[in-house]
Protein backbone atom coordinates (compact mmCIF):
# COMPACT_ATOMS: atom_id res chain seq x y z
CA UNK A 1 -25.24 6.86 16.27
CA UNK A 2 -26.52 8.35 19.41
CA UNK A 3 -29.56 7.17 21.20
CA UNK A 4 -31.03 8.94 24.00
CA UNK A 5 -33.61 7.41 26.27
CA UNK A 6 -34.07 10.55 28.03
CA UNK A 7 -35.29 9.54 32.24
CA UNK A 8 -32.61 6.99 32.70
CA UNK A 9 -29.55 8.94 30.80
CA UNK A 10 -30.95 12.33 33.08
CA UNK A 11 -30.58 10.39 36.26
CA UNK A 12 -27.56 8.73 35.14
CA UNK A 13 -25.46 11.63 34.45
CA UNK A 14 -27.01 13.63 37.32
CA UNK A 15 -25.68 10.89 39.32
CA UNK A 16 -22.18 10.58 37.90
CA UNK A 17 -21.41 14.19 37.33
CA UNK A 18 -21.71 14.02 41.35
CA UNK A 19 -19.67 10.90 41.96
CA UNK A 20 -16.93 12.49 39.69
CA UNK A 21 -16.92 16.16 41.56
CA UNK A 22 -16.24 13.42 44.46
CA UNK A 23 -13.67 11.16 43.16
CA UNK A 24 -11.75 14.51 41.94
CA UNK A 25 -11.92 15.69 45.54
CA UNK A 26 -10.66 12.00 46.93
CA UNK A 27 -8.07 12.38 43.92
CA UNK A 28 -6.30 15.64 45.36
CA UNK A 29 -6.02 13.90 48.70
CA UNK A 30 -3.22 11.62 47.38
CA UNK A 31 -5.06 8.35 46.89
CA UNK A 32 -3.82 8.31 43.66
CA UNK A 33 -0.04 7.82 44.85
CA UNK A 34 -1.26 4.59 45.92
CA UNK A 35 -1.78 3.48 41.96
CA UNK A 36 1.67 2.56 40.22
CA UNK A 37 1.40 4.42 36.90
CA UNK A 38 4.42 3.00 34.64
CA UNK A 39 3.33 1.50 31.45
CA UNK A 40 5.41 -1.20 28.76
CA UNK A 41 6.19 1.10 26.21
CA UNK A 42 5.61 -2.30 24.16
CA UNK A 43 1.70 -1.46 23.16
CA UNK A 44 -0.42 -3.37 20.72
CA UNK A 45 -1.93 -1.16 17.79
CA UNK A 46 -4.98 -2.82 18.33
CA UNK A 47 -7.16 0.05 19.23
CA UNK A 48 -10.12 0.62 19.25
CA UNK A 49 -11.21 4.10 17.69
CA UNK A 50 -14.19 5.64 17.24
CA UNK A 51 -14.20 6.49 13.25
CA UNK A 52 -17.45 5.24 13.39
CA UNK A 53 -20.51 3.75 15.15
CA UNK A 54 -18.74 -0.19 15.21
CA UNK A 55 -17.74 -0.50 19.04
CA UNK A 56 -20.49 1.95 20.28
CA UNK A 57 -23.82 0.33 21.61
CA UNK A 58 -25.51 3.89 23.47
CA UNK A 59 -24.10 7.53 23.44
CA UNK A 60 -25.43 10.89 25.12
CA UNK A 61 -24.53 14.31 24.83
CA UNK A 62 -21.77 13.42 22.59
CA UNK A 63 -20.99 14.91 19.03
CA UNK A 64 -18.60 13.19 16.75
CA UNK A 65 -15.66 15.33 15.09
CA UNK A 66 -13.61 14.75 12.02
CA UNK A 67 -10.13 16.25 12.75
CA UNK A 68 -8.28 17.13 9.47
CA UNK A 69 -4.28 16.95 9.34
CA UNK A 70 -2.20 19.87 9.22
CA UNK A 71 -0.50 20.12 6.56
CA UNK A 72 3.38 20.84 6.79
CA UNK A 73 4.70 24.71 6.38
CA UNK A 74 7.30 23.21 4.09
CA UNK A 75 5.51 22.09 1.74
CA UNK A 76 5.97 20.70 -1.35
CA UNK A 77 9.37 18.30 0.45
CA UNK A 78 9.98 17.15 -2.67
CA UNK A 79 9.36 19.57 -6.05
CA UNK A 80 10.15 18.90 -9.60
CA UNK A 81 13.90 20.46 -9.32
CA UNK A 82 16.15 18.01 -11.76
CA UNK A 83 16.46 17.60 -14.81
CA UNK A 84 15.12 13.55 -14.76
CA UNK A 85 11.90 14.36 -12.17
CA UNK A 86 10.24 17.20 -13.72
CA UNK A 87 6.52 16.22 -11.99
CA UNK A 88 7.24 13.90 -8.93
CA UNK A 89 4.07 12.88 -7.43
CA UNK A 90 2.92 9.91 -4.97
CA UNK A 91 1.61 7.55 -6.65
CA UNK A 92 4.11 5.68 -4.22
CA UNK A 93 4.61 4.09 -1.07
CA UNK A 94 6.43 6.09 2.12
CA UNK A 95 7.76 3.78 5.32
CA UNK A 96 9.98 4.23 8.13
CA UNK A 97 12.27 1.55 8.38
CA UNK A 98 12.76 0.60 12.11
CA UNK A 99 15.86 -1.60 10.70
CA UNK A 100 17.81 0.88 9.30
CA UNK A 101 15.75 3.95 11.31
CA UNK A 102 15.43 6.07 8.12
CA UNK A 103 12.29 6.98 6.28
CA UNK A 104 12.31 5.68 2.28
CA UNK A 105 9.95 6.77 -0.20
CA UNK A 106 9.57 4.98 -3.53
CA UNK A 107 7.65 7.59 -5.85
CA UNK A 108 7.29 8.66 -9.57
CA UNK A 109 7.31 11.26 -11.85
CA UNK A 110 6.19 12.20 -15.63
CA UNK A 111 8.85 13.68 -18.50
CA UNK A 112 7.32 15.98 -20.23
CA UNK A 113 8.69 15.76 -23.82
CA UNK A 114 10.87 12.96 -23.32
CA UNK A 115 10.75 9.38 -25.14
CA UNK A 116 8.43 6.80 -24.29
CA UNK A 117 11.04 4.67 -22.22
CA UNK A 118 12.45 7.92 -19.93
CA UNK A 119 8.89 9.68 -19.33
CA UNK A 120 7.36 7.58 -16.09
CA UNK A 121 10.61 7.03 -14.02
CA UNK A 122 10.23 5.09 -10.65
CA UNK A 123 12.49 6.89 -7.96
CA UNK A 124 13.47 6.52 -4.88
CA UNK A 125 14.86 8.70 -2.19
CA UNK A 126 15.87 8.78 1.78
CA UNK A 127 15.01 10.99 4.53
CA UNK A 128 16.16 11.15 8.37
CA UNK A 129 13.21 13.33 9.59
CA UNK A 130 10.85 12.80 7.15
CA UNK A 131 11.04 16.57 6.12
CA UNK A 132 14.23 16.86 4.11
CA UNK A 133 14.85 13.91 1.63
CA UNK A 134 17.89 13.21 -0.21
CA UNK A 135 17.87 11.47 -3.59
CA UNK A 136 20.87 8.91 -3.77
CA UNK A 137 22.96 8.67 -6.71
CA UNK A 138 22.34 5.18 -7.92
CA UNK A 139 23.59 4.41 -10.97
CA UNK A 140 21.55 2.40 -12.13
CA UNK A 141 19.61 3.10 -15.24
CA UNK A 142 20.06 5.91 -17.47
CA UNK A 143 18.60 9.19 -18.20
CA UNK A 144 19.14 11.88 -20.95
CA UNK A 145 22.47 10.04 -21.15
CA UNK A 146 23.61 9.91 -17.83
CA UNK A 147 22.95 7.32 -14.64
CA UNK A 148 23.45 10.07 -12.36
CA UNK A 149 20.16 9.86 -11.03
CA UNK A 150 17.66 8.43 -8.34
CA UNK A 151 16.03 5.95 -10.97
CA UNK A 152 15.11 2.78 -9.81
CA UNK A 153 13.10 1.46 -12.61
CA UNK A 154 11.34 2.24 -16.15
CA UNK A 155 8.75 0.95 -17.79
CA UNK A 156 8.44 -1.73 -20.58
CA UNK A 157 9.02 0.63 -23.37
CA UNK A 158 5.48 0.10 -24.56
CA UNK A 159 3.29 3.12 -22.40
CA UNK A 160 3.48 5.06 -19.24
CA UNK A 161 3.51 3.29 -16.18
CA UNK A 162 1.75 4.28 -13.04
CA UNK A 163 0.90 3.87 -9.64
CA UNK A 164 4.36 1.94 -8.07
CA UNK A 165 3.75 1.00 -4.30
CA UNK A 166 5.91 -0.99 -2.16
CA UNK A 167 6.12 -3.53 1.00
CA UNK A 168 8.65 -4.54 3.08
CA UNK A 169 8.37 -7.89 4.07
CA UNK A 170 10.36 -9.10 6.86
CA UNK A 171 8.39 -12.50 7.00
CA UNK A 172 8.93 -13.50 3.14
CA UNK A 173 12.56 -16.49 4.03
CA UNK A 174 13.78 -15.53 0.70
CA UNK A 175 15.63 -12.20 1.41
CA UNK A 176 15.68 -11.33 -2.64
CA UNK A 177 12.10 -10.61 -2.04
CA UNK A 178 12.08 -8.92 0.83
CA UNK A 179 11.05 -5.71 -0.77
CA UNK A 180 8.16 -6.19 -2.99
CA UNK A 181 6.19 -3.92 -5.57
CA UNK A 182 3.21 -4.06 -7.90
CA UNK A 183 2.16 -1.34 -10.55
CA UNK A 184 0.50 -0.31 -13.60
CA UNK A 185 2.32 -1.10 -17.35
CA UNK A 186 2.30 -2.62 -20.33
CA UNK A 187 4.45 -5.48 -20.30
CA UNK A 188 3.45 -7.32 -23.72
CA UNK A 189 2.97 -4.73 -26.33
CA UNK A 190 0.79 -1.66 -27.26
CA UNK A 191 -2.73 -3.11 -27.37
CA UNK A 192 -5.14 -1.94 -24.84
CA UNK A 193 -6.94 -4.17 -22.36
CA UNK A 194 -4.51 -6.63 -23.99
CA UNK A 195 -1.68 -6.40 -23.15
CA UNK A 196 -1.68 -4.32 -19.80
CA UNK A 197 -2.44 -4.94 -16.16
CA UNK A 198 -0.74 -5.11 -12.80
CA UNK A 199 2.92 -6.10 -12.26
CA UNK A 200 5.41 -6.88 -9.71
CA UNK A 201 9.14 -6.65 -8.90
CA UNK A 202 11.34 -7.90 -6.27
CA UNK A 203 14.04 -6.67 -4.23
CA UNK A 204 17.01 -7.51 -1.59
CA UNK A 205 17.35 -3.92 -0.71
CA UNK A 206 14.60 -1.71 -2.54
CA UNK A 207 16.70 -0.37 -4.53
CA UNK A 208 17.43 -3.07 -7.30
CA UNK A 209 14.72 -4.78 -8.29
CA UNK A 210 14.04 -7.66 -10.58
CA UNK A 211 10.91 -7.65 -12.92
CA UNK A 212 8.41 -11.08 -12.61
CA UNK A 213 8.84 -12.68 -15.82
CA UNK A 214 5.54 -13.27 -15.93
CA UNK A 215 4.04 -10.07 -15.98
CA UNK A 216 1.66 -8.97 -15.79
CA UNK A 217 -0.05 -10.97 -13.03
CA UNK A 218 -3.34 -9.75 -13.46
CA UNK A 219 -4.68 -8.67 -16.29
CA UNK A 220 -7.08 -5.62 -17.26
CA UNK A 221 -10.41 -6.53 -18.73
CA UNK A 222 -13.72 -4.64 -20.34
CA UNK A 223 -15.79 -5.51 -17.35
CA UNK A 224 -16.89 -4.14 -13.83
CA UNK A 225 -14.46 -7.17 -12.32
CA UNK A 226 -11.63 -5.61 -13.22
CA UNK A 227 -8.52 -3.73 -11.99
CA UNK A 228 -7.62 -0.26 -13.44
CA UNK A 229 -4.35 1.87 -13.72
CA UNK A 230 -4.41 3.29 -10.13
CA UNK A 231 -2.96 1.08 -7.33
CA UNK A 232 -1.83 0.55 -3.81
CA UNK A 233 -1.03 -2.66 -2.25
CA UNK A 234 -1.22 -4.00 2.00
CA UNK A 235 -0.23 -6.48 4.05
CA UNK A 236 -3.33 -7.62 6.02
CA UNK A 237 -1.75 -8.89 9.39
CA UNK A 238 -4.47 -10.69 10.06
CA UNK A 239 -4.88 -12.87 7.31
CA UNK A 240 -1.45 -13.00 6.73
CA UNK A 241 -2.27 -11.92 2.73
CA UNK A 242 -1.16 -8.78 0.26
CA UNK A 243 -4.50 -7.06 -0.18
CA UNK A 244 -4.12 -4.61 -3.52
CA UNK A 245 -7.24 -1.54 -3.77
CA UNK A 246 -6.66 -0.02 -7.60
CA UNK A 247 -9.22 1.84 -9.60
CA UNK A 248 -12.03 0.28 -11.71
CA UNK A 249 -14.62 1.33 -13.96
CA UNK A 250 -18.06 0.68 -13.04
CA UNK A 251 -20.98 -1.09 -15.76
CA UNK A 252 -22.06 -0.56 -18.11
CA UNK A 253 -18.30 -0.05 -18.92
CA UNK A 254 -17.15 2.34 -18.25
CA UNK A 255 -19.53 4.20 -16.95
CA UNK A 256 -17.36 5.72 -14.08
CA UNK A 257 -14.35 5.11 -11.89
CA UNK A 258 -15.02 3.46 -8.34
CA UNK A 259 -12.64 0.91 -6.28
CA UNK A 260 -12.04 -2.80 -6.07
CA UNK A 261 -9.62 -5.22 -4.15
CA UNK A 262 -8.03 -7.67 -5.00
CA UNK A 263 -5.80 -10.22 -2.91
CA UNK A 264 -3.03 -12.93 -2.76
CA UNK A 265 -1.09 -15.55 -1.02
CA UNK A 266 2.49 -15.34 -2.69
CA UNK A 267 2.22 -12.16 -4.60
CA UNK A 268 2.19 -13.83 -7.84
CA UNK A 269 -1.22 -15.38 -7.99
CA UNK A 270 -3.96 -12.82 -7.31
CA UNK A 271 -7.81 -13.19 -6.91
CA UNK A 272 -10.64 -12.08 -9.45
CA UNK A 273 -11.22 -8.63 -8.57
CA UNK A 274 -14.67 -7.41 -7.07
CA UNK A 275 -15.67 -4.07 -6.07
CA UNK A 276 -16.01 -3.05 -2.68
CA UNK A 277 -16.69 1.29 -2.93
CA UNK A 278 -19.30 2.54 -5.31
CA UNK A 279 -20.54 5.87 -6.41
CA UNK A 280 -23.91 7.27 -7.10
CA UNK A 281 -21.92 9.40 -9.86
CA UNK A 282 -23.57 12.66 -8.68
CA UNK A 283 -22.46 16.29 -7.59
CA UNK A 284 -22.79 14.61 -4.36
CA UNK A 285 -21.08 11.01 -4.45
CA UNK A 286 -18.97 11.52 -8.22
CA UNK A 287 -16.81 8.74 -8.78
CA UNK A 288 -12.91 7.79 -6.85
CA UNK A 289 -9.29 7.27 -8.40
CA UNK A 290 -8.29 5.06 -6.18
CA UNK A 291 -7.79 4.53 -2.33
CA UNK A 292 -4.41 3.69 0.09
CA UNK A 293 -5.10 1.69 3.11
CA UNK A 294 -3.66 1.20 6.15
CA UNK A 295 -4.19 -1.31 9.50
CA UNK A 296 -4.16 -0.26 13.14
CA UNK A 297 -4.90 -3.67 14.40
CA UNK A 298 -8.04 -5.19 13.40
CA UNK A 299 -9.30 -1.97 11.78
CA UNK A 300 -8.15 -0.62 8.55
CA UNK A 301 -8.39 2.63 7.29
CA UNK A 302 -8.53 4.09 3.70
CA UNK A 303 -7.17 7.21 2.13
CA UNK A 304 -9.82 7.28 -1.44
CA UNK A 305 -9.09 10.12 -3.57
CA UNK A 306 -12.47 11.62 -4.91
CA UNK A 307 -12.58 12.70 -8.09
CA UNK A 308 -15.57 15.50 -8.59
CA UNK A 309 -16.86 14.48 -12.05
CA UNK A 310 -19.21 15.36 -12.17
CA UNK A 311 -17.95 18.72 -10.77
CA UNK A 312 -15.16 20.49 -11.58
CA UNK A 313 -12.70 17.72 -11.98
CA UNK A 314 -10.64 18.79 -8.90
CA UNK A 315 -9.34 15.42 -6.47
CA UNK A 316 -9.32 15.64 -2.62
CA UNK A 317 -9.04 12.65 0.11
CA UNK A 318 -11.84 10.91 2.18
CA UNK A 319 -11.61 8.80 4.89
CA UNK A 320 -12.67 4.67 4.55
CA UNK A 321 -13.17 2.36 7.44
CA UNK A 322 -13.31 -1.41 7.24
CA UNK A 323 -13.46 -4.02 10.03
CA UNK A 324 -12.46 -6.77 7.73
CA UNK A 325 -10.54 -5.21 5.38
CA UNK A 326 -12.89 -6.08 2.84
CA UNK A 327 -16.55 -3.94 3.47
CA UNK A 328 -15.88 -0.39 3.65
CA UNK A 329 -17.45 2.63 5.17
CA UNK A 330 -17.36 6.54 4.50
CA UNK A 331 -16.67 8.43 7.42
CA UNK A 332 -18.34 11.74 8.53
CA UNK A 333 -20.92 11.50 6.02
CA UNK A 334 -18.13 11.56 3.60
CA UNK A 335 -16.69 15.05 4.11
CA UNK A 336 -13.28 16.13 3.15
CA UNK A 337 -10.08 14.81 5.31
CA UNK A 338 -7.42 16.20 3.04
CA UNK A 339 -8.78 19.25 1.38
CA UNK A 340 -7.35 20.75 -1.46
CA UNK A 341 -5.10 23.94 -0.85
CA UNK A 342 -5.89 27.55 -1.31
CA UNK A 343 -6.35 29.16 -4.63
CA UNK A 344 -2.89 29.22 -7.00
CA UNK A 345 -1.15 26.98 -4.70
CA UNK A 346 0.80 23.83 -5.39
CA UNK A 347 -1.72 21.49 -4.57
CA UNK A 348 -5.22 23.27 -5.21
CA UNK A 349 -6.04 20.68 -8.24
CA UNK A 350 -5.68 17.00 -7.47
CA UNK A 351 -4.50 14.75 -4.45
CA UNK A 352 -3.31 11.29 -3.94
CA UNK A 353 -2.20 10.26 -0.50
CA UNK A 354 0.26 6.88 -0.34
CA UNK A 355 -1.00 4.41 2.93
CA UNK A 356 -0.16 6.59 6.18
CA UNK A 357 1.58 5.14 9.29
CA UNK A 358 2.35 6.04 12.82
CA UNK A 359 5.85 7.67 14.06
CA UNK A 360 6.07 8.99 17.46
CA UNK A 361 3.30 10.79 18.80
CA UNK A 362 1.91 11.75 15.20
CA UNK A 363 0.13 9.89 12.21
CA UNK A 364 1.83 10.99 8.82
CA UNK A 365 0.22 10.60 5.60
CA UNK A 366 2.32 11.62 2.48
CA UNK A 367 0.46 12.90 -0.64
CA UNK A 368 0.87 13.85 -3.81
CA UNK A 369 -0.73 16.93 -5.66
CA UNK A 370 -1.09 18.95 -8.57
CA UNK A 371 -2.03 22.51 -9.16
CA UNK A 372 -4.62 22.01 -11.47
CA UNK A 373 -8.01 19.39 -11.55
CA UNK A 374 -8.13 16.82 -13.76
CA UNK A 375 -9.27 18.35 -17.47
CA UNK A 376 -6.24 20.76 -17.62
CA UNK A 377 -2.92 19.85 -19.68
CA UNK A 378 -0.22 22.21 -17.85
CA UNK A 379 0.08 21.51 -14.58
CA UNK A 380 2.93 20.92 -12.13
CA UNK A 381 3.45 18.28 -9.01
CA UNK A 382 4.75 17.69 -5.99
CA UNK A 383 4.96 15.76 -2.56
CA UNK A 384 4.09 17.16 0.67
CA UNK A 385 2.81 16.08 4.50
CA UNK A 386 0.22 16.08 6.48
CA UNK A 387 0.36 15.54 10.11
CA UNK A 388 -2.33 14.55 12.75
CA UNK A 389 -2.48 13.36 16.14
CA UNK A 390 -1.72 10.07 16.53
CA UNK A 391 -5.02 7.91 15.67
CA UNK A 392 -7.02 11.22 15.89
CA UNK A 393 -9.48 10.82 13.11
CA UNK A 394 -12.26 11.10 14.64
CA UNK A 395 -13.11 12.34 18.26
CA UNK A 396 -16.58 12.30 20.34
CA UNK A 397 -16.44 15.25 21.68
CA UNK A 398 -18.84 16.39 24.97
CA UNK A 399 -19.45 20.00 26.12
CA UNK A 400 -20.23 21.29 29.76
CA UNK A 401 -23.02 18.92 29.88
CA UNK A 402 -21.63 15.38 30.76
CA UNK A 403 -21.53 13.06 27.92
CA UNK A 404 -21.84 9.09 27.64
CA UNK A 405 -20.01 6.27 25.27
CA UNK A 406 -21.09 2.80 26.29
CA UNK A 407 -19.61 0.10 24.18
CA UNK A 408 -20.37 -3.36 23.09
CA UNK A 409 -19.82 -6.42 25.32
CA UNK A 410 -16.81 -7.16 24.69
CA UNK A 411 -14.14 -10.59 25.07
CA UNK A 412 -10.55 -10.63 26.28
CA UNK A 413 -10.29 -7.43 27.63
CA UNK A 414 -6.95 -7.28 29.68
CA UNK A 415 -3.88 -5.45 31.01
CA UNK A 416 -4.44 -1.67 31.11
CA UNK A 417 -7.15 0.25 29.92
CA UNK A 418 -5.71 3.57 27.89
CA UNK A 419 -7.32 6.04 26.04
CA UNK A 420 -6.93 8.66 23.59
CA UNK A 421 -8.09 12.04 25.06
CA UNK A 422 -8.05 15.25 25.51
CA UNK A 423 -9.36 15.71 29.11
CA UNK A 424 -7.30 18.52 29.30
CA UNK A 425 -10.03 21.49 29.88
CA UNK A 426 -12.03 18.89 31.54
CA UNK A 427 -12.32 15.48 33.26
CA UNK A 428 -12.69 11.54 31.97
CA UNK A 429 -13.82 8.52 33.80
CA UNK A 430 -14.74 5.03 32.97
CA UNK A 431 -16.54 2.29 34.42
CA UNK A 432 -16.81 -1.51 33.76
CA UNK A 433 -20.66 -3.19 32.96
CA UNK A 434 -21.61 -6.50 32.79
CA UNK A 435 -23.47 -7.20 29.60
CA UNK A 436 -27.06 -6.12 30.97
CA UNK A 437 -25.39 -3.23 32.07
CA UNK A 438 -25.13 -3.27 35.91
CA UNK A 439 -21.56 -1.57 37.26
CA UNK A 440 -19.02 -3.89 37.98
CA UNK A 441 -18.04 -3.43 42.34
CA UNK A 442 -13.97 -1.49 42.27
CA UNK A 443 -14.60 -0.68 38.66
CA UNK A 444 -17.44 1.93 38.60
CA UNK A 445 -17.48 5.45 37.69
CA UNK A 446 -17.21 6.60 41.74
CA UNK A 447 -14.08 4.12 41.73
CA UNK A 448 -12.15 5.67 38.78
CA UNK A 449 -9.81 8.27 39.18
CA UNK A 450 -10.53 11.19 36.73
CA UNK A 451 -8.08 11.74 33.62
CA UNK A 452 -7.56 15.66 33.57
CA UNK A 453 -4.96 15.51 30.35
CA UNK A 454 -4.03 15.35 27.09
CA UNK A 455 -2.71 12.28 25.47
CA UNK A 456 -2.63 9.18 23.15
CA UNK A 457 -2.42 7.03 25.75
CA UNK A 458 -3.26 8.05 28.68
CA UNK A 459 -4.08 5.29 31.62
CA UNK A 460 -7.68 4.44 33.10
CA UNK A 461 -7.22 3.45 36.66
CA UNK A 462 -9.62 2.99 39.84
CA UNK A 463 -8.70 3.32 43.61
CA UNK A 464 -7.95 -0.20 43.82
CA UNK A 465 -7.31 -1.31 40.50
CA UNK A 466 -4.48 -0.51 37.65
CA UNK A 467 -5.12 -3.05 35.21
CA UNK A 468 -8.98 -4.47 33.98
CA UNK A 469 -10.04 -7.42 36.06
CA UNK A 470 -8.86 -10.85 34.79
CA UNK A 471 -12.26 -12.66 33.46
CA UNK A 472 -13.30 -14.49 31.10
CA UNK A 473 -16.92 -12.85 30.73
CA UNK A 474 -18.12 -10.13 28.38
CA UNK A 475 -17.73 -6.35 29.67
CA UNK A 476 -18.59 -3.30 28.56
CA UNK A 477 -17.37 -0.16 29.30
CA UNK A 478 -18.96 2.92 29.58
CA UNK A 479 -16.81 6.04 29.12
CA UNK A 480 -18.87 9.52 31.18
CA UNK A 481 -16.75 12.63 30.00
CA UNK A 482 -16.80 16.48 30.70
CA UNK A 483 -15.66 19.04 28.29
CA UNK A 484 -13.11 16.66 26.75
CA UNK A 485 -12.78 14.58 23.85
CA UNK A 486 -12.50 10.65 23.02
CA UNK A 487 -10.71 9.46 20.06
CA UNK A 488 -10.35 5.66 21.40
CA UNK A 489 -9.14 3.77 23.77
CA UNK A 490 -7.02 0.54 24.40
CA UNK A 491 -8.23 -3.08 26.48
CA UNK A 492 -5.81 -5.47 25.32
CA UNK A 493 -3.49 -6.73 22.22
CA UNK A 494 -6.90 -9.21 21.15
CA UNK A 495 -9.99 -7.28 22.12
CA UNK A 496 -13.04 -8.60 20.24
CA UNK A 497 -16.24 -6.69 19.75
CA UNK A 498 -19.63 -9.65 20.53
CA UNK A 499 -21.20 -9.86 17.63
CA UNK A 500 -25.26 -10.23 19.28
């Protein structure tokens, strides 16, 4: 990722770490108060992060840093405590519905030594902080005799079902499918690789749903091309399509588990499935049982659980980026994002995190966990949280020696230029480049005013300047920081990286 060409970067930063001891001075004098500093609090998600090496074209002095969430002290939210949802886990879907401005989770849980038809409930449950969650009594389908419950839906009556994950679709005209899921059952009958695949339900409210008759839509075959029991489905804003990552089996079937996507116009009809993650099926690259994803603008991120077989069959999370929501790319040189917890604790076995989403100032990612890996039979579940700063996956990080991002040209850079730093201990600056690099005059380094805080979105501006020039050429921009670190930044709701 970073190149050095050593006489020009020396001389570079020799120069700026000057200009910027200057500008701080000019700063103090009150030029700033000549800059008006309020923002729309209406800002694209279209950021630009650096989880990888896609929008950086040079870097000095500059380390990058995979930050891991914290996971809430309250953990397990939501534990195995009646009678009905004895091992609730997320295989699931969490939102927070800016219509009703209450968080929903749609989840499910295994019976242990119940019949066939009560053992894989689909449940669903409320929360107004995302911490405590309530389970509504629905009344809707019955359990050890009673509808007193939080049941939404069962499956066929054939096998356990798996892997329930949910939209809500506020563009779909037909309001009885507003709320869509897909999951794993068997629909037809008992036979294997028959009879078994993906299906999908619709609802008004996501609470009552209505099974497709024509389930299942996509059917499970003996063959690399082909969908497996672990799911979670998208809605790619971009192509306006429902994108759906589940588990496969790699050839010669079935060798080992690794991921493919699948996609669809209507929900009904889906494409022939084709792998996009692989595995070398080693102590160092085992295998995956299955991945969430999630879009900030045009870049999509992925939450693949990582199953260590071989290994000892325990199941943490690693971080996926894609820039087309189709090729993917392990992060960090595929260390852990979610590890497992400590020894004995509720979630020191397996995890399996639903598609994560911004609120606030933070990004939460629900999982689900068990206290024991894969190969044991007694185990218990539950759901918990884990909380990072918002977008802060990955940081490039400089120490007392001045550091340097320089980006790709870039098109349609406009309106203010934020970023997502901690400057805090430190300083930040940024300058504008034409595409052969030369400083553009009121936008260079000397120009900016230093950002000495600590935010998510904090402004860029120069003496003269609030807001990026309005032209139609490609810029760069090269970011020179001081014992602070970069996350991402923000140019505009349509930013697009030049691809020569």
């Amino acid at each position: 990722m970073i190149n050095q060409h050593e006489n020009h970067i020396k001389k570079l930063l020799k120069t700026v770490f000057i200009v910027m001891i200057i500008t701080f001075v000019i700063n103090l004098t009150g030029c700033k108060d000549k800059i008006q500093t309020n923002l729309s609090t209406n800002i694209s998600d279209n950021w630009q992060l650096f989880i990888d090496d896609y929008w950086i074209a040079d870097s000095a002095n500059v380390t990058m840093t995979l930050h891991q969430p914290e996971k809430h002290p309250d953990n397990p939210l939501i534990r195995g405590d009646v009678p009905w949802e004895q091992a609730p886990y997320c295989f699931g879907t969490v939102i927070y519905d800016h219509e009703e401005s209450i968080f929903k989770i749609w989840y499910q849980s295994y019976y242990y030594g119940q019949p066939l038809a009560e053992r894989t409930p689909i449940l669903y449950a409320t929360s107004t902080n995302g911490i405590q969650w309530t389970r509504p009594n629905l009344g809707i389908i019955e359990s050890q005799g009673s509808t007193e419950n939080n049941i939404i839906l069962q499956n066929y009556g054939y096998h356990d079902l798996y892997s329930p994950s949910v939209i809500k679709d506020l563009a779909d005209p037909d309001s009885n499918r507003r709320y869509k899921m897909i999951w794993w059952d068997f629909p037809l009958g008992e036979g294997e690789y028959q009879d078994d695949g993906m299906c999908v339900a619709f609802s008004a409210d996501g609470i009552h749903w209505i099974k497709h008759p024509g389930n299942p839509v996509l059917h499970a075959k003996k063959s690399e091309q082909s969908i497996s029991d672990v799911m979670s489905v998208m809605y790619d804003q971009n192509t306006k399509k429902f994108v759906a990552y589940t588990k496969g089996w790699a050839d010669p079937w079935p060798s080992h588990r690794q991921i493919v996507r699948t996609e669809s116009s209507d929900f009904i009809h889906w494409s022939e499935p084709e792998v996009v993650i692989t595995h070398k099926h080693d102590i160092q690259d085992p295998q995956s049982y299955g991945m969430s994803v999630s879009q900030v603008g045009n870049q999509y991120f992925g939450l693949i659980s990582i199953y260590k077989k071989p290994g000892d069959e325990t199941i943490d999370i690693q971080l996926t980026v894609s820039h087309d929501n189709s090729r993917w790319t392990r992060v960090a040189d595929q260390k852990t994002f979610i590890p497992l917890g400590i020894a004995d604790s509720w979630d020191d076995g397996m995890l399996f995190a639903v598609p994560m989403f911004n609120h606030g100032d933070k990004t939460l990612i629900y999982y689900g966990a068990w206290d024991g890996p894969h190969n044991t039979k007694t185990r218990r579940s539950g759901i918990g949280l884990a909380i990072l700063r918002k977008n802060g996956f990955v940081s490039l990080d400089a120490g007392p020696e001045l550091g340097m991002v320089t980006t790709h040209a870039m098109h349609k850079m406009q309106g203010s230029l934020l970023v997502n730093a901690d400057a805090s201990s430190g300083s930040l600056v940024a300058e504008l480049l034409d595409v052969d690099g030369n400083p553009i005059p009121g936008y260079t380094a000397n120009d900016c005013l230093p950002v000495q805080s600590d935010g998510f979105e904090e402004l860029v501006q120069w003496r003269e300047h609030s807001d990026l020039p309005e032209s139609q050429e490609m810029l760069r921009i090269r970011f020179l920081l001081k014992k602070a670190s970069l996350f991402g930044f923000y140019a505009g709701p349509d930013v697009v990286r030049d691809e020569d």
